[in-house]
C-alpha atoms as a PDB file:
ATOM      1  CA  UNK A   1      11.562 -12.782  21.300  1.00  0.00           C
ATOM      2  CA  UNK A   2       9.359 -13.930  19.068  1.00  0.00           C
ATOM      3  CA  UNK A   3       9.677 -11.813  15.938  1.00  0.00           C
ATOM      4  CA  UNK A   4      10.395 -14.392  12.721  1.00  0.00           C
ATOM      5  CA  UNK A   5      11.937 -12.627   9.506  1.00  0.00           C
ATOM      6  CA  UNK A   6       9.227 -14.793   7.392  1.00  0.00           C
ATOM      7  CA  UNK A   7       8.027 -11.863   4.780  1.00  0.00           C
ATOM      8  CA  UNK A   8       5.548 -11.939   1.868  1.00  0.00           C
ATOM      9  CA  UNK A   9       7.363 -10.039  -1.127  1.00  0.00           C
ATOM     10  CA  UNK A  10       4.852  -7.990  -4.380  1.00  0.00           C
ATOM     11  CA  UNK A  11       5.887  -9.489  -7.480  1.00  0.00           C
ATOM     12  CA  UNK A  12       9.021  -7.581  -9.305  1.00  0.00           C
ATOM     13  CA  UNK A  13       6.886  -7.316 -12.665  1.00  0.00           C
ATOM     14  CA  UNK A  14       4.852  -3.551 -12.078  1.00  0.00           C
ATOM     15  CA  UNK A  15       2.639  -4.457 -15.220  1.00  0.00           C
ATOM     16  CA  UNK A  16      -1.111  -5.301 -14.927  1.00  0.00           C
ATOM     17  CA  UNK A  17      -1.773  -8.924 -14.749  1.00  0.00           C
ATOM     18  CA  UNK A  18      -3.565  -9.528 -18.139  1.00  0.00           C
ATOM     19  CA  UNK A  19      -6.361 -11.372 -16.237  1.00  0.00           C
ATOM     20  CA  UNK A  20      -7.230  -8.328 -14.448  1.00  0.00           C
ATOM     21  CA  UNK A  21     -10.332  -7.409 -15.846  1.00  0.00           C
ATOM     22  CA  UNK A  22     -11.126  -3.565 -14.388  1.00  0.00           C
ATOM     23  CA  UNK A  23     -10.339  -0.230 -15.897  1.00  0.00           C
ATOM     24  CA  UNK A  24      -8.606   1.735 -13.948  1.00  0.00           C
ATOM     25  CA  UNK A  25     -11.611   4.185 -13.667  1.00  0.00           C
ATOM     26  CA  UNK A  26     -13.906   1.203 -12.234  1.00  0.00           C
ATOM     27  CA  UNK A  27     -11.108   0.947 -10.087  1.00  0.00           C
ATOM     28  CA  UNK A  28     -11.211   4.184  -8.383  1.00  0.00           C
ATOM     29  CA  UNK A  29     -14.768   4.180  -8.566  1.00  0.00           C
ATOM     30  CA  UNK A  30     -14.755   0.975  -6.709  1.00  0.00           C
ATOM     31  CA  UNK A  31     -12.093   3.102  -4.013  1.00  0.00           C
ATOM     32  CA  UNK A  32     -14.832   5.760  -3.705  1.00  0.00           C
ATOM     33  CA  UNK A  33     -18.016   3.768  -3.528  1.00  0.00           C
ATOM     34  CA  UNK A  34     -15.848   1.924  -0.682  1.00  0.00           C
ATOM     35  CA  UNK A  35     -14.689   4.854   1.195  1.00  0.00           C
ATOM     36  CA  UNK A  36     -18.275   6.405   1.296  1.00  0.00           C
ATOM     37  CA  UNK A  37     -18.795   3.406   3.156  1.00  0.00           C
ATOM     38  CA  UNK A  38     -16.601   4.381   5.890  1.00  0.00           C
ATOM     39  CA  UNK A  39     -13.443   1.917   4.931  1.00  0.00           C
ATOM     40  CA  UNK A  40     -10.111   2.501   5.787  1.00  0.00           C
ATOM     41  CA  UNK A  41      -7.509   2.599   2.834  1.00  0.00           C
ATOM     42  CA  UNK A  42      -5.987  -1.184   3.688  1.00  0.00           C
ATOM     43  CA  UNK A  43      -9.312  -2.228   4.403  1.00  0.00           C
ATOM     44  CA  UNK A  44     -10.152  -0.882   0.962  1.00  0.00           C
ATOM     45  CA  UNK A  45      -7.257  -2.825  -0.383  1.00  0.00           C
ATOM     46  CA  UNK A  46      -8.322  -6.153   1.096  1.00  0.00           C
ATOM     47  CA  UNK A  47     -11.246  -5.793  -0.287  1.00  0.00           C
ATOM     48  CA  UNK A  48     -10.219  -5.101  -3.599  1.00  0.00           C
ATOM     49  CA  UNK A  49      -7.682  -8.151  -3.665  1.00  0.00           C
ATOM     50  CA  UNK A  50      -9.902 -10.309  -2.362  1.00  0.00           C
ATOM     51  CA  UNK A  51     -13.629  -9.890  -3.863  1.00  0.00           C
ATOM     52  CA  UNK A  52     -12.112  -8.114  -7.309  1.00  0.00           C
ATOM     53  CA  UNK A  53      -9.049  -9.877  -7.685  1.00  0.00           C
ATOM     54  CA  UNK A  54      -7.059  -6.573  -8.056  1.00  0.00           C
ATOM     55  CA  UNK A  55      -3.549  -7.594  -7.283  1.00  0.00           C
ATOM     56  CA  UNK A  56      -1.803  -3.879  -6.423  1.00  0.00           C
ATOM     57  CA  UNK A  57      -3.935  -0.935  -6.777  1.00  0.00           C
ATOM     58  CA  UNK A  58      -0.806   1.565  -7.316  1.00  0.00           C
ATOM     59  CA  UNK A  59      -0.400  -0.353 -10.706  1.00  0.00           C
ATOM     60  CA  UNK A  60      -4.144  -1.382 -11.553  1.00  0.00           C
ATOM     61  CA  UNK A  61      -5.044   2.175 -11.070  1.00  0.00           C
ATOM     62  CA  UNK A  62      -1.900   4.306 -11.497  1.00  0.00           C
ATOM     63  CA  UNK A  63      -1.821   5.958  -8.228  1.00  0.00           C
ATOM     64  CA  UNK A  64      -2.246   4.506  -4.299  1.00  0.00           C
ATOM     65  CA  UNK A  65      -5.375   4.205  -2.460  1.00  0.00           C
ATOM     66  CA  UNK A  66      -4.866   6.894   0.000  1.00  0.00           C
ATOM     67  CA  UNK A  67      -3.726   9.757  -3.016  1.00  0.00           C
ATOM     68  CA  UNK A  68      -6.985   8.582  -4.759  1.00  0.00           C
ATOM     69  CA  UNK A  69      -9.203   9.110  -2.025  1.00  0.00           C
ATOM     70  CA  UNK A  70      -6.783  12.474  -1.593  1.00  0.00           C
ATOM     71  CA  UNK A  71      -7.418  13.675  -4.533  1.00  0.00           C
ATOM     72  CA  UNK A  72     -11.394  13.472  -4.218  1.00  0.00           C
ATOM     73  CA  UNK A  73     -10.937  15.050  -0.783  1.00  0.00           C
ATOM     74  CA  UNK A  74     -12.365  11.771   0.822  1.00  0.00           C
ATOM     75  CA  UNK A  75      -9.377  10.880   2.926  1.00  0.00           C
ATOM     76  CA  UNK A  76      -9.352  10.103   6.545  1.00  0.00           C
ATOM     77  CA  UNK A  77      -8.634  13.173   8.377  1.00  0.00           C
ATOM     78  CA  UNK A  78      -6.124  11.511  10.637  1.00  0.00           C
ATOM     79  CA  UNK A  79      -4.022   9.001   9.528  1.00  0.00           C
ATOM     80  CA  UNK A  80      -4.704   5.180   9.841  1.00  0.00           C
ATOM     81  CA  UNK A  81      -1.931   4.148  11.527  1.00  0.00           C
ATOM     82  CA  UNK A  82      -2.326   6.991  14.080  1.00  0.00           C
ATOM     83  CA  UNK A  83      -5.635   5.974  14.260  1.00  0.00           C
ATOM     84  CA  UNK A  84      -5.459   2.562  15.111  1.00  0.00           C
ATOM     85  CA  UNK A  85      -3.042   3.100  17.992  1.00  0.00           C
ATOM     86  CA  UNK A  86      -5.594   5.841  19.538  1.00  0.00           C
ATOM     87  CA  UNK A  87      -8.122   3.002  19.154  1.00  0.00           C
ATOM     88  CA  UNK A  88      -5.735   0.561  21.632  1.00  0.00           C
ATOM     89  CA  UNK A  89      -4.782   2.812  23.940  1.00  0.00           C
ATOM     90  CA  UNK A  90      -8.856   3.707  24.530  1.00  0.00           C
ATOM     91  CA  UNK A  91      -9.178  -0.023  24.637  1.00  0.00           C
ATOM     92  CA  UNK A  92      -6.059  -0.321  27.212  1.00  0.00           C
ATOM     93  CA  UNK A  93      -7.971   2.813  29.109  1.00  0.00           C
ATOM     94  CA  UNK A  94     -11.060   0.606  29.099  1.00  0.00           C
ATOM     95  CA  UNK A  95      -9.681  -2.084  30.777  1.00  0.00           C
ATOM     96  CA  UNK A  96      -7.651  -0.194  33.240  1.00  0.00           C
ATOM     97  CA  UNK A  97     -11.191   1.062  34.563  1.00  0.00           C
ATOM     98  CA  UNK A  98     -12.003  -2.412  35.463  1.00  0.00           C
ATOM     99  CA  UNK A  99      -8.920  -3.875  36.281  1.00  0.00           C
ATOM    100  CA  UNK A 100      -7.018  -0.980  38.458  1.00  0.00           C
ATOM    101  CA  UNK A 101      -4.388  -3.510  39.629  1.00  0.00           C
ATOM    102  CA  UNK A 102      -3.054  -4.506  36.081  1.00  0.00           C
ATOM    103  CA  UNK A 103       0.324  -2.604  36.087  1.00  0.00           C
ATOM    104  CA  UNK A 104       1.319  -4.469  33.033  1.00  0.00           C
ATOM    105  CA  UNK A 105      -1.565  -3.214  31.036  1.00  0.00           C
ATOM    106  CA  UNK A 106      -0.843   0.520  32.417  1.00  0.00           C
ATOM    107  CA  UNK A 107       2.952  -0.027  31.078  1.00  0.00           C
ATOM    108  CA  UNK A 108       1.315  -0.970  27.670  1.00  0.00           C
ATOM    109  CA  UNK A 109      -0.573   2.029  27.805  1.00  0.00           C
ATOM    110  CA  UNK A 110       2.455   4.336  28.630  1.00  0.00           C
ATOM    111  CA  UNK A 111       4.227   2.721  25.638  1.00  0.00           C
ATOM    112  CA  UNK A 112       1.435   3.349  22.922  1.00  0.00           C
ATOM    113  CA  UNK A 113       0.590   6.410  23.792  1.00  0.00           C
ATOM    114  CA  UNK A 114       4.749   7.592  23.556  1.00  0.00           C
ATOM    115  CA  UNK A 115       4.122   6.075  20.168  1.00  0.00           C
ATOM    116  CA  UNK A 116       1.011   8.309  19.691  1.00  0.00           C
ATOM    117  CA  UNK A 117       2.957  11.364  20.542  1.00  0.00           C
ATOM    118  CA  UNK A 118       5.946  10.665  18.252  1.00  0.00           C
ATOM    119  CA  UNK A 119       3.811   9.660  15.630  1.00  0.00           C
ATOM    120  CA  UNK A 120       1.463  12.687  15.888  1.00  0.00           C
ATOM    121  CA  UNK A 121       5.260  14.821  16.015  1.00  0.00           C
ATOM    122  CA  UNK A 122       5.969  13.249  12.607  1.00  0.00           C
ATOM    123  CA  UNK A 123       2.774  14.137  10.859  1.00  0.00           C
ATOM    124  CA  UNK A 124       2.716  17.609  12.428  1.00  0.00           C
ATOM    125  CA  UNK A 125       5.916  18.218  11.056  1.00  0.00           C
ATOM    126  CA  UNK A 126       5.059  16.861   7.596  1.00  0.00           C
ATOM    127  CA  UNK A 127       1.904  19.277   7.852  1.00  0.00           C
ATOM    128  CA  UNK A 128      -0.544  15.921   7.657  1.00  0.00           C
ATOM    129  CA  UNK A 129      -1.936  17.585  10.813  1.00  0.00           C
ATOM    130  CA  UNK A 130      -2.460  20.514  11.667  1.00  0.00           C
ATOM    131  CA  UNK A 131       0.397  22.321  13.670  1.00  0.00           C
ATOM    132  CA  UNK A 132      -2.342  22.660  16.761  1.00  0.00           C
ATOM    133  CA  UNK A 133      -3.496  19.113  16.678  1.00  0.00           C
ATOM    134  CA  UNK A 134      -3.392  17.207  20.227  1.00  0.00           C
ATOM    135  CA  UNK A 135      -4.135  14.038  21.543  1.00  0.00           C
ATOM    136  CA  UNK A 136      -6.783  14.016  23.951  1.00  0.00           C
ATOM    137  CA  UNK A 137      -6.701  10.827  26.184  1.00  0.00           C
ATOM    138  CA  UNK A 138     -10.164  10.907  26.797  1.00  0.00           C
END
């Protein structure tokens, strides 16, 4: 089916890397300067691996990405994940207006947007949401 168990593991040590240069305050700074600029929280984390050479924020910095930006009141107000999937099914939604005929692509749709509705359940009941939060198709 086409799903390999290949995996990428974080190293078992939690200590800073001595080669990591950054306080922890640049850090967050660098989380916030980042965020103003409309990045999500893994996109935020890319971009600290890759152009600052921070290996794992939670240990660099002490705390995650997403309780930084929580703590500042800068977090996204829906989650990413949730986000993302609202993003495909508009995309799915898109193409069904072109391409009427594609019932595979309206199947697709019926399947994300079950996963939208569980996954807004879940943060409703964890209070992430707001208990009167709905998704709106349009």
């Amino acid at each position: 089916n086409g799903k390999g168990i290949s995996k990428s593991a974080i190293p078992y040590r939690r200590s800073v890397p001595n080669w990591q240069k950054l306080t922890p305050d640049e850090i967050k700074e660098e989380i916030h300067k980042m965020s103003r600029q409309g990045l999500m929280p893994s996109r935020i984390g890319i971009n600290l691996r890759d152009r600052l050479g921070v290996a794992q924020v939670r240990f660099a910095a002490g705390n995650k990405i997403l309780r930084i930006l929580r703590a500042k009141g800068m977090a996204p107000e829906v989650p990413e994940d949730l986000y993302f999937l609202m993003k495909k099914a508009l995309s799915i939604r898109k193409h069904l207006e072109r391409n009427r005929k594609d019932k595979d692509a309206k199947y697709r749709l019926i399947l994300v947007e079950s996963r939208i509705h569980r996954l807004s359940r879940y943060y409703r009941k964890k209070q992430v949401l707001t208990a009167n939060w709905k998704y709106d198709a349009n």
